[in-house]
Protein backbone atom coordinates (compact mmCIF):
# COMPACT_ATOMS: atom_id res chain seq x y z
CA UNK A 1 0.00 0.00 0.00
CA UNK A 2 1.19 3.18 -1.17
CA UNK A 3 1.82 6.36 1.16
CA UNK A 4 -1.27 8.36 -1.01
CA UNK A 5 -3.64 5.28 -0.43
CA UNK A 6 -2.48 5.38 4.31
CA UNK A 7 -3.69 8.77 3.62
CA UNK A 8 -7.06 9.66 5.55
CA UNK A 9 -8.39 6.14 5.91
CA UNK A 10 -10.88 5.53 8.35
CA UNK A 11 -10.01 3.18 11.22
CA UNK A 12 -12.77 1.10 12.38
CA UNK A 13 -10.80 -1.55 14.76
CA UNK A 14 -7.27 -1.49 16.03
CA UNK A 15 -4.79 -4.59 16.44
CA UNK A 16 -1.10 -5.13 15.90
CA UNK A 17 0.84 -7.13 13.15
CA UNK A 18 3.15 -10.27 13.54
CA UNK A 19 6.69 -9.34 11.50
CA UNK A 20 7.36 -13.16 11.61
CA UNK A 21 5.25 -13.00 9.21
CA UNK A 22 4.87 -11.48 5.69
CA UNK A 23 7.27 -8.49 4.52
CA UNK A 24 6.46 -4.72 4.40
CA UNK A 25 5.41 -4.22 0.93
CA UNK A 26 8.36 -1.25 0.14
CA UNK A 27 11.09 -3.92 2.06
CA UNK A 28 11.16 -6.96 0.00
CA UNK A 29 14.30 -8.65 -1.23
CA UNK A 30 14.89 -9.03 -4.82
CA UNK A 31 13.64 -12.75 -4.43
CA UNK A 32 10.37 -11.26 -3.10
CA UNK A 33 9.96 -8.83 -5.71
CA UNK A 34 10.17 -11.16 -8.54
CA UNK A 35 7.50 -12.54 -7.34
CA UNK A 36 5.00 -10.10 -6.65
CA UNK A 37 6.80 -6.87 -8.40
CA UNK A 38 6.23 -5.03 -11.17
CA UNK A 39 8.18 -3.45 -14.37
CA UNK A 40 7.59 -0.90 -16.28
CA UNK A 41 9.41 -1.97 -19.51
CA UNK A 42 9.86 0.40 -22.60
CA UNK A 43 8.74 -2.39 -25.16
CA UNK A 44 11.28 -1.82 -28.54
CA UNK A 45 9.57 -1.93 -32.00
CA UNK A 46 10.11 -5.36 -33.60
CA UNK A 47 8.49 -7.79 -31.29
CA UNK A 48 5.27 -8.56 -29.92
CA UNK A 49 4.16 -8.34 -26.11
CA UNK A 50 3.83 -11.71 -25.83
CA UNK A 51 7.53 -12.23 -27.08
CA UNK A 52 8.64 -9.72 -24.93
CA UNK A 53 6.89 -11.13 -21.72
CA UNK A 54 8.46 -14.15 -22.71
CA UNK A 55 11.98 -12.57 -23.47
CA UNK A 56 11.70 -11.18 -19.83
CA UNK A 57 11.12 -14.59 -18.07
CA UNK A 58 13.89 -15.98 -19.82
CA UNK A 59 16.09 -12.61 -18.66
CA UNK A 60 14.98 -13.65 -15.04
CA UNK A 61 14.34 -16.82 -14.51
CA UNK A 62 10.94 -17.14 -13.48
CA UNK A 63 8.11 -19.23 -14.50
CA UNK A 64 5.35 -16.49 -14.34
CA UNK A 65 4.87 -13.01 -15.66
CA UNK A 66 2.09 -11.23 -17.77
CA UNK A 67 1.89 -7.87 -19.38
CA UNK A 68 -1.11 -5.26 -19.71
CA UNK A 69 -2.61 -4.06 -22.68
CA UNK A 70 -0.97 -5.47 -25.82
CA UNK A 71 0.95 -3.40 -28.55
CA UNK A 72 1.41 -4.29 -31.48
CA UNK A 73 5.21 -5.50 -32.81
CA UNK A 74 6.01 -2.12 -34.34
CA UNK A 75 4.62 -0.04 -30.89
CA UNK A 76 6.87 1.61 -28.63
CA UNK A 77 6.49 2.35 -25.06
CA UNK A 78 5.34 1.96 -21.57
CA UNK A 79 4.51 -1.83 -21.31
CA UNK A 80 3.74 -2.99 -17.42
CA UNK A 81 4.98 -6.56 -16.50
CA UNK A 82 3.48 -8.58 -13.76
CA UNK A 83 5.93 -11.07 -12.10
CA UNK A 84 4.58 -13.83 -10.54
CA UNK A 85 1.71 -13.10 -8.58
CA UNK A 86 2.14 -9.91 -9.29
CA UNK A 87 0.20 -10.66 -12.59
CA UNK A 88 -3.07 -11.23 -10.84
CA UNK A 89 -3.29 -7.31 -10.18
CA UNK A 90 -2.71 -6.08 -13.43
CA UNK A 91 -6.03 -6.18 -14.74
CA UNK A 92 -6.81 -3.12 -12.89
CA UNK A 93 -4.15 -1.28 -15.05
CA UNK A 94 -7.34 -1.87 -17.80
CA UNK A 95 -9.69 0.29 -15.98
CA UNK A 96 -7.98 3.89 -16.14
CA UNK A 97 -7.02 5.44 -19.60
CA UNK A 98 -3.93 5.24 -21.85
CA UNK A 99 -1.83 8.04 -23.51
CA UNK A 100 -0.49 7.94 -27.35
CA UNK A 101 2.03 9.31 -29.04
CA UNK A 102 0.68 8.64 -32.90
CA UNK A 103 2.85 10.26 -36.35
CA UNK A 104 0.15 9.92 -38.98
CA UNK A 105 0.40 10.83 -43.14
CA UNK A 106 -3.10 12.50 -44.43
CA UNK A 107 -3.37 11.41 -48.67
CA UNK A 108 -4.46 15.11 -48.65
CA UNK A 109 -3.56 18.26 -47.39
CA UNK A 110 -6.59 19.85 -45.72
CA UNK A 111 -6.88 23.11 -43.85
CA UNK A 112 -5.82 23.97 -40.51
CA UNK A 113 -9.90 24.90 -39.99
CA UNK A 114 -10.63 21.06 -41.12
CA UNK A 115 -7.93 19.17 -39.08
CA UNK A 116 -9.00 20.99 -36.07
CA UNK A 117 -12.92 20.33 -36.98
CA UNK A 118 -11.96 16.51 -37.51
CA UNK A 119 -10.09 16.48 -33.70
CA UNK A 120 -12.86 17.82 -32.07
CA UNK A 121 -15.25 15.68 -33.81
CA UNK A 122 -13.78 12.70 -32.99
CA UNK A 123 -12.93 13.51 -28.76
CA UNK A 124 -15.91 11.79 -26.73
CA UNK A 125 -17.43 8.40 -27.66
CA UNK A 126 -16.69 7.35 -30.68
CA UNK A 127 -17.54 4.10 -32.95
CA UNK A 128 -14.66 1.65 -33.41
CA UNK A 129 -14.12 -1.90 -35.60
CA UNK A 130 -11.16 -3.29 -34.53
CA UNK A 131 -9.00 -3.79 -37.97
CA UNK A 132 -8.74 -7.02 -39.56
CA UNK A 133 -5.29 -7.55 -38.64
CA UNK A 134 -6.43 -7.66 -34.68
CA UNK A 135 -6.24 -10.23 -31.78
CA UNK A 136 -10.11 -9.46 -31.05
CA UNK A 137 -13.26 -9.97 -31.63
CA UNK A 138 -14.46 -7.58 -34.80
CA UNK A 139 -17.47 -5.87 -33.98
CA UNK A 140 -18.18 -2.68 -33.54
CA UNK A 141 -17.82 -1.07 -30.09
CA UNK A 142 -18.02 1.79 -28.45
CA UNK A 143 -14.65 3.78 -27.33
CA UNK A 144 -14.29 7.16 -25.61
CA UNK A 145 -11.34 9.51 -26.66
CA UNK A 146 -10.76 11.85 -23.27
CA UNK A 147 -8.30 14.15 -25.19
CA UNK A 148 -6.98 14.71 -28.88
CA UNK A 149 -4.50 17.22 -29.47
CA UNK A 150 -2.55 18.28 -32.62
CA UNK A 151 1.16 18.83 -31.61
CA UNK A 152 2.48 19.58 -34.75
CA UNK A 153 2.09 19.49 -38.33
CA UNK A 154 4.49 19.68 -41.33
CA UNK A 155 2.67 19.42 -44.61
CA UNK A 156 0.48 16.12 -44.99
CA UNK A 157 2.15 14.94 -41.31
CA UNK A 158 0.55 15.24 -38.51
CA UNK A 159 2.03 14.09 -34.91
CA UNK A 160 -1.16 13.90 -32.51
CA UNK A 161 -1.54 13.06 -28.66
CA UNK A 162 -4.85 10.80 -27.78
CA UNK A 163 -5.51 10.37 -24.30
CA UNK A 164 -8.42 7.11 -24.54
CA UNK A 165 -10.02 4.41 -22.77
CA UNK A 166 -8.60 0.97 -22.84
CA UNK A 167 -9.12 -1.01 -26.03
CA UNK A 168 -9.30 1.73 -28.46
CA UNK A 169 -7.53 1.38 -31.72
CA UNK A 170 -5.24 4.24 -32.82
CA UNK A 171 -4.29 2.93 -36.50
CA UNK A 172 -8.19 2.76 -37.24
CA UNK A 173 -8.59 6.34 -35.68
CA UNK A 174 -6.23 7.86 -38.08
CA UNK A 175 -7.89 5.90 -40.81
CA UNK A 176 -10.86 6.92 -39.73
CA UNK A 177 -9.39 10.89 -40.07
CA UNK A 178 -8.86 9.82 -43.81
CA UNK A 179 -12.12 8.49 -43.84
CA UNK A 180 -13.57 11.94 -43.14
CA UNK A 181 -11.29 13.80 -45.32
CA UNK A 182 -12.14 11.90 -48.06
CA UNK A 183 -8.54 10.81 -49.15
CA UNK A 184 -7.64 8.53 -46.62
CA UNK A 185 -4.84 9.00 -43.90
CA UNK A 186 -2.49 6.29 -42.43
CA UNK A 187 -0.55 5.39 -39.47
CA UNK A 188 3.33 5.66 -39.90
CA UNK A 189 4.19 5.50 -35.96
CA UNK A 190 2.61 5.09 -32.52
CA UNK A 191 4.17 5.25 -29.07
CA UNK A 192 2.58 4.57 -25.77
CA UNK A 193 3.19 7.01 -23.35
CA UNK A 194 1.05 6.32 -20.42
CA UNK A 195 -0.79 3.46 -18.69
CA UNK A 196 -3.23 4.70 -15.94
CA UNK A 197 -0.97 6.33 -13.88
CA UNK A 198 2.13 5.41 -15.36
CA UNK A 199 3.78 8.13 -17.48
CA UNK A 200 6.99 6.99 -19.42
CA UNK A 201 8.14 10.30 -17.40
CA UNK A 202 8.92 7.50 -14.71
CA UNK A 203 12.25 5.46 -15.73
CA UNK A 204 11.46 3.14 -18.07
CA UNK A 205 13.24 -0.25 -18.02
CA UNK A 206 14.90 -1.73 -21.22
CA UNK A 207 15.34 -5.25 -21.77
CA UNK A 208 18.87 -4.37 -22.41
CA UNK A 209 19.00 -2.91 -18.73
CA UNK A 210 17.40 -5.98 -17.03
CA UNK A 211 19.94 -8.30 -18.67
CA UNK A 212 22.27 -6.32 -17.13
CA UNK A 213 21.12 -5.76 -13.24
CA UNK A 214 19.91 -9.32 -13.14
CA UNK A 215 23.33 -10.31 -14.04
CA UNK A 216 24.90 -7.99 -11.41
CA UNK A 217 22.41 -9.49 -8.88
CA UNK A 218 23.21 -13.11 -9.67
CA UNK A 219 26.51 -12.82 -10.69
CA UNK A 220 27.96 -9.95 -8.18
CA UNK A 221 25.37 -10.65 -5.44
CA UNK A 222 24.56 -6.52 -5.51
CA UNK A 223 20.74 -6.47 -6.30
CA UNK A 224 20.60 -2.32 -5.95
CA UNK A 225 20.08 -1.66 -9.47
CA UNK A 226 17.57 -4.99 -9.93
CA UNK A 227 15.63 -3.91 -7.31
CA UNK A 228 15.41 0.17 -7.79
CA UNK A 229 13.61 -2.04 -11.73
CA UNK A 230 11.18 -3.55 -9.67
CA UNK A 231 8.13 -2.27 -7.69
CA UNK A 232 6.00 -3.66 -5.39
CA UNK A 233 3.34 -4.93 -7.04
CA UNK A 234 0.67 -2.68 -4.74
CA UNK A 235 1.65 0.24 -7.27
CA UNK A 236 -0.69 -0.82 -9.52
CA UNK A 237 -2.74 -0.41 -7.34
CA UNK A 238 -2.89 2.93 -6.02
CA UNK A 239 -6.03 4.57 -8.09
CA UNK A 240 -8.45 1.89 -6.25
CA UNK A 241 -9.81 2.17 -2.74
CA UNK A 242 -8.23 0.31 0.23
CA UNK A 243 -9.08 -2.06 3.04
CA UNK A 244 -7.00 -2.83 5.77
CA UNK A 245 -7.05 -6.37 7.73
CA UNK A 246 -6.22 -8.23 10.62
CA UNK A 247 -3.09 -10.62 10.80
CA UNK A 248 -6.14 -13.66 11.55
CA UNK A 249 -8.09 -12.81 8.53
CA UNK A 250 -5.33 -13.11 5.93
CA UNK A 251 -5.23 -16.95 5.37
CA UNK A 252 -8.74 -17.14 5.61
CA UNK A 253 -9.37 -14.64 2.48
CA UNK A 254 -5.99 -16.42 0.58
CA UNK A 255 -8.10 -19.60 0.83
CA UNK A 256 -10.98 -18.02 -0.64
CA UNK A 257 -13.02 -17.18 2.27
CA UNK A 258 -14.78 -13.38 1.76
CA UNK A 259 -14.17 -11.19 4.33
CA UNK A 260 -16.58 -10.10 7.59
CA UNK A 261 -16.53 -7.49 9.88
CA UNK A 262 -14.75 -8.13 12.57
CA UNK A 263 -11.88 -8.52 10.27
CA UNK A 264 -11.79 -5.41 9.56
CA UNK A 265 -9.28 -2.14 10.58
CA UNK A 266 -9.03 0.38 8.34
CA UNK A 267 -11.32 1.38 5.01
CA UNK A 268 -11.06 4.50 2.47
CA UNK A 269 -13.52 7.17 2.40
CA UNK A 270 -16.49 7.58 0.59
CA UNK A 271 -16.52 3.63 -0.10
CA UNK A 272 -19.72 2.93 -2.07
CA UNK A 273 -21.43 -0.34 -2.38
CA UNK A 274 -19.82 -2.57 -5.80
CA UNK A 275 -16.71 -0.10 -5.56
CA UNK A 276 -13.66 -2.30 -6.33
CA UNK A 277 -10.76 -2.55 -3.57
CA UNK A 278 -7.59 -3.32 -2.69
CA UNK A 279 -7.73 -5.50 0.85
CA UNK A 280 -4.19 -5.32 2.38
CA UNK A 281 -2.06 -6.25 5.81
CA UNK A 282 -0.98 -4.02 8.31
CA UNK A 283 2.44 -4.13 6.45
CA UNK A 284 1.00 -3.10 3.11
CA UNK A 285 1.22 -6.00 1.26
CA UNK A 286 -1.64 -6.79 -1.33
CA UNK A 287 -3.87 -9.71 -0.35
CA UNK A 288 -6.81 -9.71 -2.72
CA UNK A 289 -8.92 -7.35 -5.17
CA UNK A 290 -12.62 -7.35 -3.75
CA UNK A 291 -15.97 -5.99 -4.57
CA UNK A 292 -17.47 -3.99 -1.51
CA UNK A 293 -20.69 -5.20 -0.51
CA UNK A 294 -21.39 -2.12 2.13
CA UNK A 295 -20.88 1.55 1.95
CA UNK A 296 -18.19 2.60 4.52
CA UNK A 297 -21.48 4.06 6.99
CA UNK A 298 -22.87 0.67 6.86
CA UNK A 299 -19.64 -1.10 7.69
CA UNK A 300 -19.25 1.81 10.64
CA UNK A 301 -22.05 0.87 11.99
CA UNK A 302 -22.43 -2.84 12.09
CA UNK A 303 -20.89 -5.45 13.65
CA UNK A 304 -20.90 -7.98 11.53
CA UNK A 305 -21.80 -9.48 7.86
CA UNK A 306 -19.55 -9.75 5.00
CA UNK A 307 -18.43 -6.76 3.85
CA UNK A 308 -16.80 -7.71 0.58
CA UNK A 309 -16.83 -10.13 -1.93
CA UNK A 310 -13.30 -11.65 -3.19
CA UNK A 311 -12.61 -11.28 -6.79
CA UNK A 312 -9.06 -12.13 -7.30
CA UNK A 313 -6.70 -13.89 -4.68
CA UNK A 314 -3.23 -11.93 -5.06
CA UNK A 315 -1.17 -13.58 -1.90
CA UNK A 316 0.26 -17.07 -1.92
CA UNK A 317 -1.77 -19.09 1.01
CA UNK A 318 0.05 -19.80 4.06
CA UNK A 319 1.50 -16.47 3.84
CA UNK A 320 0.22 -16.06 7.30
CA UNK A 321 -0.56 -18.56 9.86
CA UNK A 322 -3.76 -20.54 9.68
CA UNK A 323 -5.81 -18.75 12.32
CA UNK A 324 -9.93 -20.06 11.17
CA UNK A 325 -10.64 -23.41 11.18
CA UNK A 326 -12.48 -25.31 8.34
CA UNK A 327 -16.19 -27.47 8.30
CA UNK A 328 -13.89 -30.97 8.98
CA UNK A 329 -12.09 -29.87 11.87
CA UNK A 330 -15.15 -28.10 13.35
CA UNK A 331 -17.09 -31.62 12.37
CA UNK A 332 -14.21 -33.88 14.08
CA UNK A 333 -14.21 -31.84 17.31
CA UNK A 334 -17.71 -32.54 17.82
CA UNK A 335 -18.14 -36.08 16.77
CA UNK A 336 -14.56 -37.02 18.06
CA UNK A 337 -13.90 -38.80 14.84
């Protein structure tokens, strides 16, 4: 959990935490952090995501990592890996918008008065076909574009910034610009310059660089620059609301339980009923993603219920000590069998 998300939550219970067990989220060895940490890789032009995901597995020597949002081979930019069960967060990367860099040739050279008629058209919802050449369903959806601005233009080149939800298609918006024109326009280059809140204003990671520090780390046994290209997974994290738990309700939940009450210490403001959360330890350290069930008045004022409803189990079981007991045990206690 990040400093912005301790900010002004609401305690509702107070207990202390074990250190025997788990790790503060920001104090994780290397080991730890290739295992639930986090990259932000500047992907090259020539390979695909997939290639690169798998490029950076090799690079490390783990069996597990994911990336989010795809680009295609000849895309540039910010690229967020998932290592290890790390990768179970990044779907939440999906829910906040993305930033483009696009250099785009118009077949005709149209007035300044059109081009900016065209941008402003086309910010808001738009209609999108994903392109033939796509990894996706084709049919027709609907896309919003937050922000299109022209940032320069030489001739029949235009370089453009598009600030969009998730999922939209940036080739078939410039084609679509040709569409209107009447002459067509196409794509010549595209970077990626933001993921939710990840700018590529924060250092980007080559694969070149990763190579490198892991070799230090494994080689030289000094993990400093390894582990100043890893972040805690909870990162990704930081645009969602939070719940904080007790130490005795962490296996539970990591076995797929759904968390009460009484298990309860700390919640963010304003918490609305289907809000997705975070649900952490007392150390920081991601548990699960969950889907509140109360507003944060209702959870204030009862004492007990379940609260929210588990969505995605981020920490390995056994993390924590086993402090619930299941139906057998209860059922051999009783009957003495």
């Amino acid at each position: 959990m990040t400093l912005k998300q301790l900010e002004n939550l609401i305690t509702i219970d107070q207990d202390i935490t074990d250190d025997e067990y788990g790790t503060y989220y920001d104090k994780r060895t290397v080991e730890q952090l290739l295992n639930y940490g986090l990259i932000l890789l500047d992907k090259p032009p020539g390979p695909t995501s997939h290639e690169v995901v798998a490029w950076s597995k090799r690079i490390l020597e783990i069996s597990k990592a994911g990336h989010s949002g795809t680009l295609d081979p000849q895309v540039t930019g910010v690229l967020p890996l998932g290592l290890g069960e790390g990768t179970k967060a990044l779907g939440v990367l999906l829910l906040g918008p993305k930033e483009y860099h696009a250099l785009g040739r118009l077949h005709s050279l149209p007035s300044k008065e059109d081009l900016e008629n065209i941008l402003t058209e086309f910010c808001g919802e738009i209609y999108q076909k994903p392109p033939q050449r796509s990894s996706v369903l084709r049919q027709t959806r609907i896309r919003k574009i937050f922000e299109l601005e022209l940032l320069e233009q030489r001739e029949n080149l235009i370089l453009i910034r598009v600030l969009c939800e998730a999922g939209t298609y940036i080739r078939k918006l410039i084609y679509d610009f040709g569409e209107v024109l009447g002459d067509g326009a196409t794509m010549i280059e595209l970077r990626r310059t933001s993921v939710h809140q990840f700018h590529e204003n924060h250092p980007l990671v080559t694969l070149h660089q990763l190579a490198d520090a892991f070799a230090d780390w494994k080689d030289k046994k000094d993990g400093s620059k390894l582990s100043a290209m890893i972040h805690p997974i909870e990162h990704a994290l930081s645009e969602i609301k939070s719940v904080v738990i007790r130490d005795s309700a962490i296996d539970a939940l990591c076995h797929g339980a759904q968390l009460a009450i009484p298990g309860i210490l700390q919640i963010s403001p304003n918490l609305r009923k289907d809000d997705l959360v975070g649900i952490y330890t007392q150390k920081g350290e991601i548990v699960a993603l969950a889907q509140s069930l109360m507003s944060d008045d209702d959870i204030k004022e009862k004492t007990k219920g379940y609260a929210f409803e588990t969505k995605r189990i981020i920490m390995a079981p056994d993390t924590y000590p086993k402090s619930w007991r299941s139906r057998s045990t209860i059922k051999e206690k009783i009957t003495g069998t």
